[in-house]
Protein backbone atom coordinates (compact mmCIF):
# COMPACT_ATOMS: atom_id res chain seq x y z
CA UNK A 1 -9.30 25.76 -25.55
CA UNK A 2 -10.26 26.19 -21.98
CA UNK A 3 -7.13 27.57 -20.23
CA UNK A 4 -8.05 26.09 -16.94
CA UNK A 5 -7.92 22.98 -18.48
CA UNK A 6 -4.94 22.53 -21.05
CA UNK A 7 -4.41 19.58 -23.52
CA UNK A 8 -1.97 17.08 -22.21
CA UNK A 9 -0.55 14.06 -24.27
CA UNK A 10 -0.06 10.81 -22.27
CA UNK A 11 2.61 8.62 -23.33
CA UNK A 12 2.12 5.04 -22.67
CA UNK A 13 -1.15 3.15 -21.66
CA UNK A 14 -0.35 0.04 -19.24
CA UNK A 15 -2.40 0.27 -16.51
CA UNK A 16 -0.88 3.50 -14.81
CA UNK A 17 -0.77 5.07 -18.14
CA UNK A 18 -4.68 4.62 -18.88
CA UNK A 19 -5.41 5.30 -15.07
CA UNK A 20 -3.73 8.87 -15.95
CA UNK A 21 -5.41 9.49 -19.14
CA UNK A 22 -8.82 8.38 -18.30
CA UNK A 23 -8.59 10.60 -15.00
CA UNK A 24 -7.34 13.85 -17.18
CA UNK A 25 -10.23 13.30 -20.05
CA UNK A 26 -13.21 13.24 -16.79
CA UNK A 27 -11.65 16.41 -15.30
CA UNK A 28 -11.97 17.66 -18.59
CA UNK A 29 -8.39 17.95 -20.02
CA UNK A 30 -8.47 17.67 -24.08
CA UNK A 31 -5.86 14.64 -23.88
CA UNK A 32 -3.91 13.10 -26.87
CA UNK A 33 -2.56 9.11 -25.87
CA UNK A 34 -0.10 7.13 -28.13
CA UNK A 35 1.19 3.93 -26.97
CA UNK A 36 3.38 1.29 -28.97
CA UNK A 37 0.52 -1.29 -29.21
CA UNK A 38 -2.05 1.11 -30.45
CA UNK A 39 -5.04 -1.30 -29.53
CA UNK A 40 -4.40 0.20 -25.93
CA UNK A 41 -5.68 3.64 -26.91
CA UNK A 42 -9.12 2.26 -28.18
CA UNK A 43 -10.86 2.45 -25.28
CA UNK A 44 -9.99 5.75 -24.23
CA UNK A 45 -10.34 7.11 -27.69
CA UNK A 46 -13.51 6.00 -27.42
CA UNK A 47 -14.11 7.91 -24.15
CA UNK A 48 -13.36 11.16 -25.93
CA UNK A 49 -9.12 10.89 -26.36
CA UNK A 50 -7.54 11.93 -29.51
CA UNK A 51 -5.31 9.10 -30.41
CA UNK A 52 -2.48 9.50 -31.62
CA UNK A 53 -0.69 8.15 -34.82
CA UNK A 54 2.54 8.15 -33.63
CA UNK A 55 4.96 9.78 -30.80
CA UNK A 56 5.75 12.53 -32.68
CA UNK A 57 2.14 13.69 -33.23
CA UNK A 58 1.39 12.91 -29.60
CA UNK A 59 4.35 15.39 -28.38
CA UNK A 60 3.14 17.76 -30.58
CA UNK A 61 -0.42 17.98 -30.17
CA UNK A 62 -0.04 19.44 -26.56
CA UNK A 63 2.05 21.32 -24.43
CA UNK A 64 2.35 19.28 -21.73
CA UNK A 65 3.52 16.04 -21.93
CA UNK A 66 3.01 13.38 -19.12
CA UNK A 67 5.49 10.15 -19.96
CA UNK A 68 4.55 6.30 -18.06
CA UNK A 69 6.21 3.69 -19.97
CA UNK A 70 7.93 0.81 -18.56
CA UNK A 71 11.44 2.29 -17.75
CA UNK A 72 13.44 5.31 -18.71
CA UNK A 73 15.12 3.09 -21.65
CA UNK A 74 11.84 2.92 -23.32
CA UNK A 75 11.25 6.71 -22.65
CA UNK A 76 14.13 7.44 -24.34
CA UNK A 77 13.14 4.88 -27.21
CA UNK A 78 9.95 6.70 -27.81
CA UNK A 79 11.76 10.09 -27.50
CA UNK A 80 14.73 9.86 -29.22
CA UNK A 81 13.30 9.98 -32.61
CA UNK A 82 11.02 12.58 -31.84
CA UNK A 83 13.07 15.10 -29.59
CA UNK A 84 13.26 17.88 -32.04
CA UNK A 85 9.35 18.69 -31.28
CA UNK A 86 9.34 18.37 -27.66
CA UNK A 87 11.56 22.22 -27.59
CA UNK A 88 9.23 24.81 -25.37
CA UNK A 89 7.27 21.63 -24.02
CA UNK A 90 7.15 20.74 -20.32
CA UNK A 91 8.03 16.77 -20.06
CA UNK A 92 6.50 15.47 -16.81
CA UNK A 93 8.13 11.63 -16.59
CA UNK A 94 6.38 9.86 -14.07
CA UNK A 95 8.48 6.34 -15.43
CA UNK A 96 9.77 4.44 -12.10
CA UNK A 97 13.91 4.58 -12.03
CA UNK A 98 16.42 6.11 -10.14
CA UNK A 99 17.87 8.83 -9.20
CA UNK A 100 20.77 8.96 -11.49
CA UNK A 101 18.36 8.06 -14.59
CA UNK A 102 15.98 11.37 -13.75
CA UNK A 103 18.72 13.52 -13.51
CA UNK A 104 20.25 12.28 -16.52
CA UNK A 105 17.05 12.54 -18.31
CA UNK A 106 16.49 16.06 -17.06
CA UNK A 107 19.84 16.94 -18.94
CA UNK A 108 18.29 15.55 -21.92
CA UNK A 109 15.35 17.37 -21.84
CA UNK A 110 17.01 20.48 -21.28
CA UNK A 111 19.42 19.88 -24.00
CA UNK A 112 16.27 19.71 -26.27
CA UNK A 113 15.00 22.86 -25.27
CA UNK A 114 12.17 21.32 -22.99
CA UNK A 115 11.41 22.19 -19.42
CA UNK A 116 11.37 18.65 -17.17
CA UNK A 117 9.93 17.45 -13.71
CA UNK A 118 9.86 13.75 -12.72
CA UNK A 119 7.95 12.07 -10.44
CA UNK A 120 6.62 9.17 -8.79
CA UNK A 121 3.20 7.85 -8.76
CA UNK A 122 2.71 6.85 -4.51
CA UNK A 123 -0.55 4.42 -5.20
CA UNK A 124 -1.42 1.79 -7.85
CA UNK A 125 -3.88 2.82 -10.73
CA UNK A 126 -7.60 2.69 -9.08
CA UNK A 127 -6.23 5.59 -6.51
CA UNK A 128 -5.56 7.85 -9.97
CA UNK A 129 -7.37 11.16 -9.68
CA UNK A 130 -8.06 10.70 -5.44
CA UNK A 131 -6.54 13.79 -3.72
CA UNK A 132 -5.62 11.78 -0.81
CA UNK A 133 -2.82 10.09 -2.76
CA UNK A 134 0.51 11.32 -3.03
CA UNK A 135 2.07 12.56 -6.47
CA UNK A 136 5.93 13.14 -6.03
CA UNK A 137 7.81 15.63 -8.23
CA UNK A 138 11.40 17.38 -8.40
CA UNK A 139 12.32 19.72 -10.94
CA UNK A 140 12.39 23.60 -10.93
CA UNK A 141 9.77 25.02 -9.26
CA UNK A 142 8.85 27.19 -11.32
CA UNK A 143 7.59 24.41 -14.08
CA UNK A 144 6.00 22.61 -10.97
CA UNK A 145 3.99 25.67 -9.72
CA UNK A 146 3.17 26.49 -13.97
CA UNK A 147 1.37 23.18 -14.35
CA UNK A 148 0.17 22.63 -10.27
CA UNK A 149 -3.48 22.83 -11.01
CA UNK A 150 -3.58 20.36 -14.15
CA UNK A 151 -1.13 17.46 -11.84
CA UNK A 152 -3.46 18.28 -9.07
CA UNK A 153 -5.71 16.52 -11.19
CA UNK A 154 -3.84 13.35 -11.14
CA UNK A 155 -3.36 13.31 -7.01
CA UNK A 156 -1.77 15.92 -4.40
CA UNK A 157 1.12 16.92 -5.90
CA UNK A 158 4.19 17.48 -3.46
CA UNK A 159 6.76 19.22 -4.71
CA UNK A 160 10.63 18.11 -3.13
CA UNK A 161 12.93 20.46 -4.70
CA UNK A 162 14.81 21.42 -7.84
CA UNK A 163 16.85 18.39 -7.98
CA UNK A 164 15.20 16.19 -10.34
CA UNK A 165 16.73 13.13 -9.13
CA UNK A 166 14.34 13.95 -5.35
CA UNK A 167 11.28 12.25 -6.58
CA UNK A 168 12.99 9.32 -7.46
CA UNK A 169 14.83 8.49 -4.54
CA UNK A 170 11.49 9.41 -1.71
CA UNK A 171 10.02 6.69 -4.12
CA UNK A 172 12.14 4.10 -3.24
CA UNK A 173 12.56 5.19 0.36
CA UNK A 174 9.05 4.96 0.28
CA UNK A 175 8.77 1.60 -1.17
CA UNK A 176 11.45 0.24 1.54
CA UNK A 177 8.77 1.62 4.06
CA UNK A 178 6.17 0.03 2.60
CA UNK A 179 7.43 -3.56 1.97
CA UNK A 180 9.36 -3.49 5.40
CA UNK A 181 5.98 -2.54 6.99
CA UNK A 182 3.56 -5.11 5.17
CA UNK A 183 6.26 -7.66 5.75
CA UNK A 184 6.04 -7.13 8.96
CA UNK A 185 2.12 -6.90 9.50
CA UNK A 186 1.92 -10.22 7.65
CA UNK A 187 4.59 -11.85 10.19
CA UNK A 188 2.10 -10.75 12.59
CA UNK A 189 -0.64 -11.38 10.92
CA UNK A 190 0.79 -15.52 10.84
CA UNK A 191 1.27 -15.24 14.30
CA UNK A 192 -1.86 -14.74 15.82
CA UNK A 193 -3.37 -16.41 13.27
CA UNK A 194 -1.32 -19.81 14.58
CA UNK A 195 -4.06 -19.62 17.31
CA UNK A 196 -6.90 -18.85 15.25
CA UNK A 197 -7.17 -15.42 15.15
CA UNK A 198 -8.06 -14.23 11.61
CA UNK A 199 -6.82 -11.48 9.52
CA UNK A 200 -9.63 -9.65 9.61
CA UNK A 201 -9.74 -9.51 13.19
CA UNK A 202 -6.15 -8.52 14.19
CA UNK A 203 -5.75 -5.56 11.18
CA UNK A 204 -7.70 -3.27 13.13
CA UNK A 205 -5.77 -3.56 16.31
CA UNK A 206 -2.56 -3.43 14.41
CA UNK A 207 -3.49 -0.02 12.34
CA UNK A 208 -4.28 1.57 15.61
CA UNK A 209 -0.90 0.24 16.81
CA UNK A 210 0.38 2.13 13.21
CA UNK A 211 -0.29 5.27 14.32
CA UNK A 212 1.55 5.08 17.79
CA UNK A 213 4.70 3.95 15.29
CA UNK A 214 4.09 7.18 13.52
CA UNK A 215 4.47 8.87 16.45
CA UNK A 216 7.65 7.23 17.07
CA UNK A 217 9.05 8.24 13.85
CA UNK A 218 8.03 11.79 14.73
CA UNK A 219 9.79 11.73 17.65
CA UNK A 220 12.62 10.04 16.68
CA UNK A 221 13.13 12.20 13.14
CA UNK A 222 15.48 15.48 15.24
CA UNK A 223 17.28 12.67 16.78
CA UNK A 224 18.56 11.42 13.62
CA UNK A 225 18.60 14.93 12.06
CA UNK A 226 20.89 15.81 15.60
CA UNK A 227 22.57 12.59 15.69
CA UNK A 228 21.63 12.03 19.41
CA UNK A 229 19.39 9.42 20.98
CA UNK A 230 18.71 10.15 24.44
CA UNK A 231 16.99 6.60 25.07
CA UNK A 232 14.53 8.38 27.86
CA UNK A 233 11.40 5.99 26.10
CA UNK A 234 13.14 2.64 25.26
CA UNK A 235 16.51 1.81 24.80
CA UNK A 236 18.02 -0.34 22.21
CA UNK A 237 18.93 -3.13 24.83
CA UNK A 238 15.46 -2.81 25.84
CA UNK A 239 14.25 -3.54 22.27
CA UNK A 240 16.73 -6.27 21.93
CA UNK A 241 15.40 -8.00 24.56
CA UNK A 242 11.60 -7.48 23.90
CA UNK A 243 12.51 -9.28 20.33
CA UNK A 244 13.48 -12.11 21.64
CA UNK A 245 9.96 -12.66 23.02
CA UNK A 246 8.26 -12.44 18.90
CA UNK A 247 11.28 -14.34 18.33
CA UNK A 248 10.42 -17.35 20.88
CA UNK A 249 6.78 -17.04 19.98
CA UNK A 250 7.11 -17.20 16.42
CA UNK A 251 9.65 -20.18 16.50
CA UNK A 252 7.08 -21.60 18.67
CA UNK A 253 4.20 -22.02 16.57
CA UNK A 254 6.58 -22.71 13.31
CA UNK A 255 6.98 -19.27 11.59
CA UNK A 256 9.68 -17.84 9.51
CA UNK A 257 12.03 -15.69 11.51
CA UNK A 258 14.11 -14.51 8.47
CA UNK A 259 12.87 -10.74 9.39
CA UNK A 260 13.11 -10.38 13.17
CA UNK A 261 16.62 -12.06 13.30
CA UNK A 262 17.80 -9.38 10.96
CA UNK A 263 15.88 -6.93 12.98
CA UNK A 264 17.69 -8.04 15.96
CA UNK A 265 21.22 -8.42 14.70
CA UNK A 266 20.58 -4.77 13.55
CA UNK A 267 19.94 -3.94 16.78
CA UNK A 268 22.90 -5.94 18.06
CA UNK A 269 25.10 -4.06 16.07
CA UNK A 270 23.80 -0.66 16.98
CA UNK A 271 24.59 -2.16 20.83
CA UNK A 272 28.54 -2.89 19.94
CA UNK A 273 28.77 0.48 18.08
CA UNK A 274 27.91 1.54 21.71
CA UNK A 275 23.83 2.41 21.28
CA UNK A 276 22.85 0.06 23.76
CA UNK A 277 21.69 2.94 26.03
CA UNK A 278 20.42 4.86 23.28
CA UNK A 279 17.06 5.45 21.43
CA UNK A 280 16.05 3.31 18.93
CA UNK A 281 16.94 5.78 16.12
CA UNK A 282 20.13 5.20 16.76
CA UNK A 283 19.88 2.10 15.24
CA UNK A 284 20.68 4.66 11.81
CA UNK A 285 24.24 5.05 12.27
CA UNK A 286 24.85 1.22 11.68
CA UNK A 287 22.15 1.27 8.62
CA UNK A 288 24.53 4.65 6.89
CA UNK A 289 27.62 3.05 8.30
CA UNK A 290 27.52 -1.11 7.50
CA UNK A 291 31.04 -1.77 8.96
CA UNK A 292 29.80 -0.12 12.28
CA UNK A 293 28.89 -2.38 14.73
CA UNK A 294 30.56 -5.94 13.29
């Protein structure tokens, strides 16, 4: 065996699951798959995987094993059964859930004499293997930095602490981000595009406007971190104000406003909590604090 690249077993082969296997077998990984539906491990067998009879024979056949089923019940489903062979393994459980579930599996692992990290997958399957997309993982860092080079593989692994529950919830913080932000690009997106502007034409202008907000966020982050906003850029009632003019437009040309108006009662709130003055970050306190501001 090649000890730069060790065997890894993949549980699970949706889409995510093959993504993973097929990028550790081209790297060069000997890799073991078992899925439920065994069909699914055809085509990768085929590529070079050893598939795998059952879970059992998976776990065992490497000693790292790298878990992406459909939620941690079915992880533990698969597991269960088999957790007397997992002892001395590392389980790497890069299942979506929360925080609570990772830490609860982590005890579980532990409890079966296997060493555990979880972690979230930051792209959708065709980004697999690209080192300019984000791998998440908590655990102890000592199991991180043991198997660093093979999850490199996978994506840039960034590691967020021993608390195994870390991963988890920067995934869904994440997500928020994400959502709130193409939610947003699309209401602007149906604006301009009111008056004929097309997509294609207003996404550059609005990715260069992306990284200014970055720079915001940058700016803003020892605010929050302090918990003071001097507003010396824009105040909140300046921002309140300035929404009204998206909201007026978009009303205008027959939009749905659902996501400014709560943008701007958010700010609204911040403004009776007494904010008005203040940066926009302080527009935090009323998001950890929902009674503030009512």
């Amino acid at each position: 065996m090649n000890a730069d690249r060790p065997a890894v077993t993949v549980l699970g082969l949706g889409s995510m699951g093959s993504a993973l296997a097929g990028t550790l077998l081209d790297r060069g990984h000997p890799t073991t798959v078992w899925n439920r539906s065994a069909h699914k491990a055809e085509a990768l067998a085929d590529r070079g995987a050893k598939a795998a009879a059952t879970a059992g024979e998976a776990v065992a056949a490497s000693p790292l094993i790298v878990a992406c089923v459909l939620d941690y019940g079915a992880l533990r489903t698969v597991l269960d059964p088999v957790a007397d062979t997992l002892a001395g393994r590392t389980l790497v459980n890069l299942t979506s859930g929360s925080p609570e579930q990772a830490r609860e599996t982590a005890e579980w692992a532990r409890a079966h004499g296997a060493d555990y990290l979880d972690g979230a997958i930051m792209t959708t399957p065709p980004g697999v293997g690209s080192p300019e997309m984000m791998f998440l993982y908590s655990g102890p860092e000592t199991v991180f930095e043991a198997h660093r080079s093979t999850l490199a593989t996978l994506g840039d692994p960034l590691y967020l602490g021993a608390d195994p529950g870390t991963a988890s919830l920067h995934d869904a913080a994440l997500l928020g981000l994400m959502w709130a932000t193409l939610t947003g690009w699309l209401h602007g997106t149906a604006l301009v595009g009111a008056e004929k502007t097309e997509a294609t034409a207003f996404t550059p202008v609005a990715v260069r406007w992306l990284t200014a907000v970055a720079g915001f966020m940058t700016t803003y982050a020892p605010q929050v971190d302090a918990g003071r906003y001097p507003g010396d850029d824009a105040t909140v009632d300046v921002q309140i104000a300035t929404i009204d003019h998206l909201l007026h437009a978009a009303e205008a040309r027959g939009l749905d406003n659902a996501l400014p108006e709560l943008l701007k009662t958010t700010m609204e709130r911040a403004k009776a909590a007494g904010h008005g003055r203040d940066s926009y970050a302080s527009v935090i306190e009323v998001l950890r604090n929902p009674s503030t501001g009512g």
